[in-house]
N, C-alpha and C. Protein backbone atom coordinates (compact mmCIF):
# COMPACT_ATOMS: atom_id res chain seq x y z
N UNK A 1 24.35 17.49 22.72
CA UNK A 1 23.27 18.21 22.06
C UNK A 1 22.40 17.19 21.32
N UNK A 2 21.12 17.29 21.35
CA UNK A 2 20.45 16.49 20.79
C UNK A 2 20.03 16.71 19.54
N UNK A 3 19.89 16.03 18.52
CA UNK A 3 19.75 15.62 17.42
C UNK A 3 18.64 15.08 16.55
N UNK A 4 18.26 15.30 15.51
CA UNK A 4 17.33 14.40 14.52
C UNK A 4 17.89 14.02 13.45
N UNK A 5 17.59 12.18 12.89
CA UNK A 5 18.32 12.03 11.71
C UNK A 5 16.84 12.11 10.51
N UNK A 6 17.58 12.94 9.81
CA UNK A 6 16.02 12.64 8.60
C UNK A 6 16.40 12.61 7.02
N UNK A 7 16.00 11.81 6.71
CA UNK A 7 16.03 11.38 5.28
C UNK A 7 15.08 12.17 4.25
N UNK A 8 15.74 12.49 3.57
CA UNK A 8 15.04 13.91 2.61
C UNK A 8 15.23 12.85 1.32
N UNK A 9 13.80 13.12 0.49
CA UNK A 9 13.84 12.19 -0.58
C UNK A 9 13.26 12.62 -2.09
N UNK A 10 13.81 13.15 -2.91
CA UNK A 10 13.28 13.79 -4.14
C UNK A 10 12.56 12.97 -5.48
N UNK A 11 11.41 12.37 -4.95
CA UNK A 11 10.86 11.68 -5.88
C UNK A 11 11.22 11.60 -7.69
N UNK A 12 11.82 10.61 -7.98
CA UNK A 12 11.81 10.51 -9.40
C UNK A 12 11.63 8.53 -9.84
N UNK A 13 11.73 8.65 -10.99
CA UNK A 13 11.70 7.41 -11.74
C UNK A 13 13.17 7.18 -12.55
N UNK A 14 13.75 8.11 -12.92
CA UNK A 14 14.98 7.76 -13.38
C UNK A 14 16.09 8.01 -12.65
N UNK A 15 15.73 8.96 -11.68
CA UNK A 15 16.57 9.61 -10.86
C UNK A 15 16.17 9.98 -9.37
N UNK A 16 16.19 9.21 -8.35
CA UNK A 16 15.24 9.79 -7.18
C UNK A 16 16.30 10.35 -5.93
N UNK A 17 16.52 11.36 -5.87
CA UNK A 17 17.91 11.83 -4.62
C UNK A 17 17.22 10.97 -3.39
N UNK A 18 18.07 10.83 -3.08
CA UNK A 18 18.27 10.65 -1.25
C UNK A 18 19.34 11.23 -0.38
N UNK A 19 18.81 11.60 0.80
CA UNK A 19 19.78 12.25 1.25
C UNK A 19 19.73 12.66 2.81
N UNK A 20 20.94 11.80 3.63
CA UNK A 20 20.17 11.60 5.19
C UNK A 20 21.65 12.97 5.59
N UNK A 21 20.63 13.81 6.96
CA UNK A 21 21.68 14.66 7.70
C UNK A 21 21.35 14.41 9.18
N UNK A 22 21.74 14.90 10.06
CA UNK A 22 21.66 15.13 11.02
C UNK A 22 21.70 16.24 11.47
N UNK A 23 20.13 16.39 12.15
CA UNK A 23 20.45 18.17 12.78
C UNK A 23 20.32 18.56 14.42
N UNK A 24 21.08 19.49 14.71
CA UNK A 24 21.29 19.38 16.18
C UNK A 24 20.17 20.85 16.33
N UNK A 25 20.32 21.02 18.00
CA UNK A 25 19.16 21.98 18.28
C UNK A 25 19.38 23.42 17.87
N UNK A 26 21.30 23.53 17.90
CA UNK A 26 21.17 25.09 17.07
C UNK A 26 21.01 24.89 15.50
N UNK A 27 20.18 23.90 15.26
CA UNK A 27 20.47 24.24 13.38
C UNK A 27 21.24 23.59 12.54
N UNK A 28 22.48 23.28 13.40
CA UNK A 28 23.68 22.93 12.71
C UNK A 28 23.60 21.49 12.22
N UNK A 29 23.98 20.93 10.93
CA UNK A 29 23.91 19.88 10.28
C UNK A 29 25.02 19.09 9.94
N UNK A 30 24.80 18.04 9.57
CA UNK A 30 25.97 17.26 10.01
C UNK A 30 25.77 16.16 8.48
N UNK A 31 26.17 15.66 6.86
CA UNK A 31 25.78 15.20 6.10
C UNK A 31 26.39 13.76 6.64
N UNK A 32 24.76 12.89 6.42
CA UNK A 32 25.29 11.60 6.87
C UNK A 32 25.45 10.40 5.62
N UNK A 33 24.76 10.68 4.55
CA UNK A 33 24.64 10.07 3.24
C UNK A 33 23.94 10.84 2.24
N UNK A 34 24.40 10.78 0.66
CA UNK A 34 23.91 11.54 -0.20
C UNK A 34 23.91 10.42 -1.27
N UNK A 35 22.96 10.33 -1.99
CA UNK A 35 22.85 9.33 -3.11
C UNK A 35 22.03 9.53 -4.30
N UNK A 36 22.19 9.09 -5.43
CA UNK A 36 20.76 8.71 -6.26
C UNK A 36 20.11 7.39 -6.52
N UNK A 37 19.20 7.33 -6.36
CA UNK A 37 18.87 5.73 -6.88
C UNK A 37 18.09 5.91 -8.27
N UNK A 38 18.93 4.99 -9.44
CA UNK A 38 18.94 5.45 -10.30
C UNK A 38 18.05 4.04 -10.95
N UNK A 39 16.75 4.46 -12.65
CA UNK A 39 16.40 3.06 -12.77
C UNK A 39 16.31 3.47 -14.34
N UNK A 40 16.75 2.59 -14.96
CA UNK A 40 16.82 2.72 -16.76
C UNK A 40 14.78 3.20 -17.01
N UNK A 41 15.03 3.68 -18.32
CA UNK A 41 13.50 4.33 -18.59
C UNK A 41 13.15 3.27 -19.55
N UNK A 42 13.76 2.32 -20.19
CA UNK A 42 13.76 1.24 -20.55
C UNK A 42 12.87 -0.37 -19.96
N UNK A 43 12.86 -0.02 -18.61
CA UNK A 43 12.74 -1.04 -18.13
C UNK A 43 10.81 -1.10 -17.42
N UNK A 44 10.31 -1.96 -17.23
CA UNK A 44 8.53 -1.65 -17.08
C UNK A 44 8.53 -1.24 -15.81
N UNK A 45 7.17 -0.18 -15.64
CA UNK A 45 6.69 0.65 -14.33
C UNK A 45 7.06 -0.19 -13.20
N UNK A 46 6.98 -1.73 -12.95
CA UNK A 46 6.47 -2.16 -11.88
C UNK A 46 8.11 -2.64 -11.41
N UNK A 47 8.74 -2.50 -12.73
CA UNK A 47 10.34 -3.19 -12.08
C UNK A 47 11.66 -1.79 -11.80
N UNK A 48 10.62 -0.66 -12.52
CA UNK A 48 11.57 0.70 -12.11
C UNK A 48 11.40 0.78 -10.61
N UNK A 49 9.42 0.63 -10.08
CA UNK A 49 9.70 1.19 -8.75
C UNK A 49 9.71 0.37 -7.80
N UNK A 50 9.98 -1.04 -8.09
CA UNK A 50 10.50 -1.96 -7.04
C UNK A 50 12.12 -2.30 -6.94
N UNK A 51 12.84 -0.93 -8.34
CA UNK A 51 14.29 -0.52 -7.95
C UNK A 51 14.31 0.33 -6.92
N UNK A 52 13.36 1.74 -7.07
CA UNK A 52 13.37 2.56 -6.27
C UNK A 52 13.23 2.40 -4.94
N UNK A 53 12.08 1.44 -4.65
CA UNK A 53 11.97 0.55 -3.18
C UNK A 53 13.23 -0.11 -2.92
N UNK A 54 14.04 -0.55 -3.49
CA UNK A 54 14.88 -1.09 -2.78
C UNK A 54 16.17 -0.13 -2.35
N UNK A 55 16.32 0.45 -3.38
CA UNK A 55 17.07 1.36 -3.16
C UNK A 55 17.08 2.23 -1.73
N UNK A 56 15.66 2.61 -1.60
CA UNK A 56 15.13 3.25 -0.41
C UNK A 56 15.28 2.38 1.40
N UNK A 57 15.28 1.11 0.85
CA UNK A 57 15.36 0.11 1.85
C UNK A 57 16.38 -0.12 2.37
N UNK A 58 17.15 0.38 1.29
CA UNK A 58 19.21 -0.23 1.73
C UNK A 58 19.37 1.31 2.54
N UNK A 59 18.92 2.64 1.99
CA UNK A 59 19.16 3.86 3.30
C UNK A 59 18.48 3.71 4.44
N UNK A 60 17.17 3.09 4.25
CA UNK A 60 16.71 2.85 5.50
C UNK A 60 17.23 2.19 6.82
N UNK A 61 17.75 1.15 6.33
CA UNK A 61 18.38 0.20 6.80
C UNK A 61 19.73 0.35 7.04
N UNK A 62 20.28 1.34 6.28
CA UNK A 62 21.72 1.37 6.80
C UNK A 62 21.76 2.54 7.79
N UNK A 63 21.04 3.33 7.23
CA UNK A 63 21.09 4.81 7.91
C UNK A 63 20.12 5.35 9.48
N UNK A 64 19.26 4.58 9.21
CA UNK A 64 17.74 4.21 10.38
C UNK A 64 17.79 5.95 10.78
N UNK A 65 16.94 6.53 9.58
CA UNK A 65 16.35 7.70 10.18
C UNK A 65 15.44 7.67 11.01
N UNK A 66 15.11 9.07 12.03
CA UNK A 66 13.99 9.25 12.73
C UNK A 66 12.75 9.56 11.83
N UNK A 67 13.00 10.51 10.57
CA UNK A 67 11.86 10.87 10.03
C UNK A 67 12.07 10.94 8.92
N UNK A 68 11.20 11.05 7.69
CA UNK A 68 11.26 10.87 6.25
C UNK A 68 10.63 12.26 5.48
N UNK A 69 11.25 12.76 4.88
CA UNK A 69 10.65 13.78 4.37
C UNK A 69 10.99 13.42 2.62
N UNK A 70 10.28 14.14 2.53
CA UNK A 70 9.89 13.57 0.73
C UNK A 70 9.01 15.03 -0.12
N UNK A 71 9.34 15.29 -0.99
CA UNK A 71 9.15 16.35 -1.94
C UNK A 71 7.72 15.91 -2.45
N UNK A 72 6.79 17.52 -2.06
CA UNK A 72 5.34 17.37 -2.43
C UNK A 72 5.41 17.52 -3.65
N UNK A 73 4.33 16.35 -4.43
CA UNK A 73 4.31 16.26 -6.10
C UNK A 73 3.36 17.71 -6.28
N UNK A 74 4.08 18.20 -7.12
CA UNK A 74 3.37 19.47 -7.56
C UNK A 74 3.23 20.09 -8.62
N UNK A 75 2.25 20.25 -9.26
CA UNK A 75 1.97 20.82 -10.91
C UNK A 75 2.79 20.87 -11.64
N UNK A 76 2.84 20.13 -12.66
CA UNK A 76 4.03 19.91 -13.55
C UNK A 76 3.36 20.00 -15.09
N UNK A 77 3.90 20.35 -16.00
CA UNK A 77 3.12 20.01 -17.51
C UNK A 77 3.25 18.99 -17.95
N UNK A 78 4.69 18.55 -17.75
CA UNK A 78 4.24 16.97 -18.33
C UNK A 78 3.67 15.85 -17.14
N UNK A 79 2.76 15.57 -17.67
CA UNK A 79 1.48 14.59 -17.18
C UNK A 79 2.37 13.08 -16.58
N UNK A 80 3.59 12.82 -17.79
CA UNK A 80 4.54 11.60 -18.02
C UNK A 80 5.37 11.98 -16.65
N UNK A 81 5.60 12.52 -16.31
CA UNK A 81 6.71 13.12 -15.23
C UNK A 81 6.09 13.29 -13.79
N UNK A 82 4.79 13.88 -13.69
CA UNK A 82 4.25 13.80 -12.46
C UNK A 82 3.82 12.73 -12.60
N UNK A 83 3.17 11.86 -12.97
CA UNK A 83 2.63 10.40 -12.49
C UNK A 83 4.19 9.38 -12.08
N UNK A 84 4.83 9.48 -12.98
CA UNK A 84 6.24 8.80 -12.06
C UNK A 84 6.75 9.51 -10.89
N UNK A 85 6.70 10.42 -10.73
CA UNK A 85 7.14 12.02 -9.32
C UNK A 85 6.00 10.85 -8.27
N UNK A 86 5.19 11.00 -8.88
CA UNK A 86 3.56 10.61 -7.63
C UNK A 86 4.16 9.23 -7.26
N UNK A 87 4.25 8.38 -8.14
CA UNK A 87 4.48 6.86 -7.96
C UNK A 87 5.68 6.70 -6.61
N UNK A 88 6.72 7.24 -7.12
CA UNK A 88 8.06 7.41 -6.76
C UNK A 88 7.90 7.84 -4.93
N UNK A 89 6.90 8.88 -5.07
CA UNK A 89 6.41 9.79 -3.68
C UNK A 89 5.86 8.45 -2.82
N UNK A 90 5.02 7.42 -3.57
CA UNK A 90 3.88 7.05 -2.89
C UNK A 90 4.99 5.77 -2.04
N UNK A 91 5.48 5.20 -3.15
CA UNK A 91 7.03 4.19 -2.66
C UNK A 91 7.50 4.59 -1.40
N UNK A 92 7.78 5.61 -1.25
CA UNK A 92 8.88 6.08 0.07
C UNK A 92 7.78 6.48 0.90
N UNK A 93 6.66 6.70 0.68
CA UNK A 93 5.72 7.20 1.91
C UNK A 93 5.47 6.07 2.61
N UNK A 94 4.90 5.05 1.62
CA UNK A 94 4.71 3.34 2.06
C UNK A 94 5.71 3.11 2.73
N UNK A 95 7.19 3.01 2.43
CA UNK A 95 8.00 2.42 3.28
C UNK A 95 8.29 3.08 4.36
N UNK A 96 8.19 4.78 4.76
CA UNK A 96 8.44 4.98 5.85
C UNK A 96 7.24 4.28 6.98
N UNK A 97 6.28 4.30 6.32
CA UNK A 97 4.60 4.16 6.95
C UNK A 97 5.03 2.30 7.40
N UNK A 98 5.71 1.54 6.54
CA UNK A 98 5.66 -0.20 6.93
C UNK A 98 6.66 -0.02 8.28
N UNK A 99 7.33 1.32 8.52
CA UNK A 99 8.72 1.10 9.37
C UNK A 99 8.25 1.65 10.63
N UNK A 100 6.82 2.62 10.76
CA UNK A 100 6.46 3.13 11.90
C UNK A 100 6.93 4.26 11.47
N UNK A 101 7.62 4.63 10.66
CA UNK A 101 8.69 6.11 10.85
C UNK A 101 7.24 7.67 10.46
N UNK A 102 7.65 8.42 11.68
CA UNK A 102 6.64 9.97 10.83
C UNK A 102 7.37 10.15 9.08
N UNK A 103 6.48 10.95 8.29
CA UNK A 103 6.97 10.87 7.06
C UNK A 103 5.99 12.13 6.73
N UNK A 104 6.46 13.51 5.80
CA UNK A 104 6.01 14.64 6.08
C UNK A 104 6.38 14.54 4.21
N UNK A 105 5.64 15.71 3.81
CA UNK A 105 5.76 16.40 2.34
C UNK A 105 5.95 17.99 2.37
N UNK A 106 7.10 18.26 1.68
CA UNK A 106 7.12 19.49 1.38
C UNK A 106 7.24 20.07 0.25
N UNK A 107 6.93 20.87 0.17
CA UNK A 107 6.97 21.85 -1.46
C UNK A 107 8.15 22.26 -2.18
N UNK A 108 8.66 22.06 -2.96
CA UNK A 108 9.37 22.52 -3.64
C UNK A 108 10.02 23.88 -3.35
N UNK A 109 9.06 24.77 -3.12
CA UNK A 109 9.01 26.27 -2.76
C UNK A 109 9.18 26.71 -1.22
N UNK A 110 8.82 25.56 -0.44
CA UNK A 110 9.05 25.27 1.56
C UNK A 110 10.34 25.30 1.11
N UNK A 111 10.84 24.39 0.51
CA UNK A 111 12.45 23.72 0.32
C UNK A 111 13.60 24.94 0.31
N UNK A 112 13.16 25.52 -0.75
CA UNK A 112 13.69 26.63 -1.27
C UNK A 112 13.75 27.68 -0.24
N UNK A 113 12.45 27.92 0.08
CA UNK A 113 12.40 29.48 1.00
C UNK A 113 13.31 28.74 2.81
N UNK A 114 13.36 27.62 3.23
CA UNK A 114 13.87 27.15 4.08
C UNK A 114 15.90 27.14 3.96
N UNK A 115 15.88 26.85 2.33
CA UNK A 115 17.40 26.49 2.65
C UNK A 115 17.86 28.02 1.99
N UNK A 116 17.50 28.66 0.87
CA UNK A 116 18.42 29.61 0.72
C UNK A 116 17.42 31.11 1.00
N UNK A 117 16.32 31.08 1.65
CA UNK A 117 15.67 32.28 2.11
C UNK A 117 14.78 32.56 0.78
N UNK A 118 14.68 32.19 -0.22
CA UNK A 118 13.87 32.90 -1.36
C UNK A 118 13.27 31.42 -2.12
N UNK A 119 11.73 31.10 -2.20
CA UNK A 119 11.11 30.41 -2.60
C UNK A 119 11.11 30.07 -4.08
N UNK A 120 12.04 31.02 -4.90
CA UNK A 120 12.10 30.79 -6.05
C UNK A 120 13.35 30.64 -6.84
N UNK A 121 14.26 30.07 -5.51
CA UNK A 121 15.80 30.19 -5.76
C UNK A 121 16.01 28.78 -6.97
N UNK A 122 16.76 28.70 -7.69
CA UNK A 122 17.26 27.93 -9.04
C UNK A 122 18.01 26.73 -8.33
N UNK A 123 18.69 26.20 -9.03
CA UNK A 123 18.92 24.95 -8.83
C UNK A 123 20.60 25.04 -8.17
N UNK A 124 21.05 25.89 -8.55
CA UNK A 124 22.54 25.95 -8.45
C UNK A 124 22.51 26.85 -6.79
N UNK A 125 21.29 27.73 -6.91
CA UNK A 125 21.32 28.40 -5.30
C UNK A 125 21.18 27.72 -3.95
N UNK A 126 20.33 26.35 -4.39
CA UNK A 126 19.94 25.68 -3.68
C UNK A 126 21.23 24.57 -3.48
N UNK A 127 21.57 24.26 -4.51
CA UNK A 127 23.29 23.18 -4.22
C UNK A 127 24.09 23.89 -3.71
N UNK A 128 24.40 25.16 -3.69
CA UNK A 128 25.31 26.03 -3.24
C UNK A 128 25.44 26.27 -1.51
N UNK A 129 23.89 26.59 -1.50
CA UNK A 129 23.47 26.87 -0.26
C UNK A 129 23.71 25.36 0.88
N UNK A 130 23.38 23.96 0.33
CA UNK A 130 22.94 22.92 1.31
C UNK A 130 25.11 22.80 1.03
N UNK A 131 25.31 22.73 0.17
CA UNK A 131 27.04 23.01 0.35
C UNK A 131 27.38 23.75 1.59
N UNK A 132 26.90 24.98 1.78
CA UNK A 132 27.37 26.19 2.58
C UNK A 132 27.29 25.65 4.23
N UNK A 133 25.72 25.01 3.94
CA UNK A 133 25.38 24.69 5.45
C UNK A 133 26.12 23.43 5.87
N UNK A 134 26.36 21.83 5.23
CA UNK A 134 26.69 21.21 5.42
C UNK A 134 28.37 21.17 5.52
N UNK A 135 29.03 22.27 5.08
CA UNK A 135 30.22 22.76 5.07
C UNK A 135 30.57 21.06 4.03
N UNK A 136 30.45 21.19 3.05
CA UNK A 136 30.83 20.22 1.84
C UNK A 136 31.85 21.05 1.11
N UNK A 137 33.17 20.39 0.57
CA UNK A 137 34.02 20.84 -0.09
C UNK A 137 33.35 21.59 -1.71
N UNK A 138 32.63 20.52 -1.79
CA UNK A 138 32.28 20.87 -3.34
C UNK A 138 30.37 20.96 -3.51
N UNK A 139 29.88 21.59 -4.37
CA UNK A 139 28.44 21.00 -4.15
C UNK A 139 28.24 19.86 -4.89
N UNK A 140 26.87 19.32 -4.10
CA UNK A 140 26.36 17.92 -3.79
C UNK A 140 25.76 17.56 -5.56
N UNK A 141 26.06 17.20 -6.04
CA UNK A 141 25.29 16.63 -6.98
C UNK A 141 25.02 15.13 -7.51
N UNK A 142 24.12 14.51 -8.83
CA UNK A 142 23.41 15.75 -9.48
C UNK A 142 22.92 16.73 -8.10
N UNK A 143 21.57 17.60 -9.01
CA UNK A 143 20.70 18.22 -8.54
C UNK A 143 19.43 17.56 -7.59
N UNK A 144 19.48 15.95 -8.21
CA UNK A 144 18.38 15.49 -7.36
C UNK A 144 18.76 15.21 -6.05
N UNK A 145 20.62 15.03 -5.70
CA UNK A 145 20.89 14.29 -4.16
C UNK A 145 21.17 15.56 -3.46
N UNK A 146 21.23 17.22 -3.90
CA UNK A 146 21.32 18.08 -3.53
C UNK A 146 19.76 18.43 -2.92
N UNK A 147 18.92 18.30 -4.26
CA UNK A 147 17.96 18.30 -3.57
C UNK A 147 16.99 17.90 -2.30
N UNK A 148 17.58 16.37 -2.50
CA UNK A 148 17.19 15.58 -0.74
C UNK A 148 17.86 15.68 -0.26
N UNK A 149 18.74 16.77 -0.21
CA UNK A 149 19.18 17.26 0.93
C UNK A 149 18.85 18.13 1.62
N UNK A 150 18.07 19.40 0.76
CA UNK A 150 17.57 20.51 1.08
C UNK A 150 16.10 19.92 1.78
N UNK A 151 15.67 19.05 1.27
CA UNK A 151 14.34 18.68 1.62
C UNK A 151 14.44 18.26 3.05
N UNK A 152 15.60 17.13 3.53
CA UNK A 152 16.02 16.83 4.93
C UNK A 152 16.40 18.17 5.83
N UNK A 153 16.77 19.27 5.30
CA UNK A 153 17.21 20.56 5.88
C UNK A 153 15.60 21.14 6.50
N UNK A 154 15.24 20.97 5.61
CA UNK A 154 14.02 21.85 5.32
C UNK A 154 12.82 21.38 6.80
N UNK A 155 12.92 19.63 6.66
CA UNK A 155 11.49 19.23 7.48
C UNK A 155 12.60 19.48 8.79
N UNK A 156 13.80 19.40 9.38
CA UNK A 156 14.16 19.65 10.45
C UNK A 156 14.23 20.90 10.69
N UNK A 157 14.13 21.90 10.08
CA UNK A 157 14.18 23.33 10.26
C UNK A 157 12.42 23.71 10.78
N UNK A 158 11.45 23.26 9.62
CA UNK A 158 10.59 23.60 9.57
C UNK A 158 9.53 22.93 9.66
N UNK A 159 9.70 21.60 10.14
CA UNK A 159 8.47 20.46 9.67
C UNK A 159 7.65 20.25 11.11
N UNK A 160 7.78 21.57 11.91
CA UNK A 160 7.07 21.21 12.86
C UNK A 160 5.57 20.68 12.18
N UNK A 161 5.08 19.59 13.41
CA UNK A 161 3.76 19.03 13.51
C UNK A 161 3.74 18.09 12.22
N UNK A 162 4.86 17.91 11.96
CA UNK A 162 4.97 16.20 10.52
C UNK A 162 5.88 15.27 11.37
N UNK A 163 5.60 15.14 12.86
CA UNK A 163 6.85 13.87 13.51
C UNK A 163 8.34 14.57 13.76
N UNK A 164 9.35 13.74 13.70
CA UNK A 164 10.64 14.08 14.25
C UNK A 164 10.87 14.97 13.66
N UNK A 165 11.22 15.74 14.90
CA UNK A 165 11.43 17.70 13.95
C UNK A 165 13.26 17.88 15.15
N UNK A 166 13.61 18.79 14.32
CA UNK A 166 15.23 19.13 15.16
C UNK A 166 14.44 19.58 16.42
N UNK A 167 15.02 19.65 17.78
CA UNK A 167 14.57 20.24 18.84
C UNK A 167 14.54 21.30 18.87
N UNK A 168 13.66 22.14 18.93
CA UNK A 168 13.52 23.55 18.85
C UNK A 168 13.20 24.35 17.85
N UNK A 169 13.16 23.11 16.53
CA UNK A 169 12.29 23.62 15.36
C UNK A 169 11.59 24.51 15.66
N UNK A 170 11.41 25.94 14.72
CA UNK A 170 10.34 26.70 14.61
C UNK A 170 8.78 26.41 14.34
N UNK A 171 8.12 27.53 14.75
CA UNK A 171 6.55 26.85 14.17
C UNK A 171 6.59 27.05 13.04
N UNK A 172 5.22 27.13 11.97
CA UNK A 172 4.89 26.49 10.92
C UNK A 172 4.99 27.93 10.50
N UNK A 173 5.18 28.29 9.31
CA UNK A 173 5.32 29.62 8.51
C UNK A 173 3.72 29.66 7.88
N UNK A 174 3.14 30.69 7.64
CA UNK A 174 1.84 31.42 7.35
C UNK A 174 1.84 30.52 6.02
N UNK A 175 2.39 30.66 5.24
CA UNK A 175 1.87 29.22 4.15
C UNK A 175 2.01 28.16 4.43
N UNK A 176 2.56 27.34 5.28
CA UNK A 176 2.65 25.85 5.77
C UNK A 176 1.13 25.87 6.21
N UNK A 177 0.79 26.96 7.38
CA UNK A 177 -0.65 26.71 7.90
C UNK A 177 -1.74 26.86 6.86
N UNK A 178 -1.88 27.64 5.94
CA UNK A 178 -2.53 27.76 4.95
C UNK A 178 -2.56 26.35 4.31
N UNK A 179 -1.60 25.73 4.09
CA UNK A 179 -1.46 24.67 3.05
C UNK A 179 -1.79 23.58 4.16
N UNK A 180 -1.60 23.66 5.52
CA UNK A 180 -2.35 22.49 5.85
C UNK A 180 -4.00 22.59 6.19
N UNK A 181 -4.20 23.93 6.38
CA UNK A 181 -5.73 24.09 6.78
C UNK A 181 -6.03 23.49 5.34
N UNK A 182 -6.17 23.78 3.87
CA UNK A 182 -6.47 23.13 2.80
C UNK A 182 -6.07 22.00 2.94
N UNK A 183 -5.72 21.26 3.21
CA UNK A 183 -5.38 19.99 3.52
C UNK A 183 -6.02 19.48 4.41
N UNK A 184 -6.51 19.92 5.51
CA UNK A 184 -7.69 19.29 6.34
C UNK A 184 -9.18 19.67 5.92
N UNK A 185 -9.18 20.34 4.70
CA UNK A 185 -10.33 20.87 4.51
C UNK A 185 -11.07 19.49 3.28
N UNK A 186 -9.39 19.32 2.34
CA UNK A 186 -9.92 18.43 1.33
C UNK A 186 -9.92 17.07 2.05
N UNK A 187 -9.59 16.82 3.16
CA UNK A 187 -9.27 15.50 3.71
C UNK A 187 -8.29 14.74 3.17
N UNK A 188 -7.12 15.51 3.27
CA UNK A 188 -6.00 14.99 2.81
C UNK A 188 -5.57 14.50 4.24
């Protein structure tokens, strides 16, 4: 049965999940690495995210996904938190982009409505759930390596037309197309 490996990646600065699976054409997933790459808040912008780059380089390299999926930065109140989220995003987009690799963004709310059916599921529904599917003894934590996990679930389930998709991926759900027609509209 054929397969996609994809690296699901939850942008942070102190905390950024990673998290590679493998998915076959019925769906079924297979956990191939779960991690955080972690960088003191102590330490200056330019030496946190050339931790995070490396960090990202050692899964790359050990793991050699087909595709990269990475959590769309999305409205946040603190201003301090999305500009490191963005930074963090832009790191792993660059490195899939230096490797040739497709590299896709999804929403927070794709993530959600993909792994446990409801776009506004909590944090514990969503560890519970990528537990359920990956048949994991215990759930995955923290929350951020659970999270790139759901995100790797998510672009092989659903990431048709972002590069390596599971075989037989579904098409794009009525808000994916929405959110990319705005996206070709702003010239994103």
């Amino acid at each position: 049965m054929a397969t996609v490996r994809v690296l699901g990646i939850d942008p942070g600065l102190t905390r950024c999940g990673v998290g590679v699976v493998d998915v076959a054409t019925d769906r079924s997933a297979v956990l191939v690495h779960v991690g955080v790459i972690r960088t003191d808040a102590d330490l200056a912008i330019e030496r946190r995210l050339a931790g995070i780059a490396a960090g990202i380089r050692e899964v790359l390299d050990r793991h050699r996904p087909d595709v990269v999926a990475v959590e769309r930065v999305f409205a946040q109140h603190n201003r301090n938190t999305v500009m490191g989220t963005a930074q963090a995003s832009g790191i792993a987009l660059m490195l899939a982009g230096e490797r040739g690799l497709p590299a896709a963004t999804h929403t927070p709310t794709e993530v959600k409505a993909a792994v446990t059916g409801y776009g506004s599921a909590d944090k514990r529904q969503v560890q519970t759930m990528v537990a359920r599917i990956l048949r994991l003894d215990s759930l995955p934590q923290p929350a951020d390596a659970a999270d790139a996990l759901a995100l790797a679930l998510c672009h092989a389930w659903r990431g048709a037309g972002h590069g390596a998709t599971a075989p037989g991926a579904g098409a794009l759900t009525k808000a994916q197309q929405a959110w990319r027609a705005a996206e070709r509209r702003a010239g994103v």
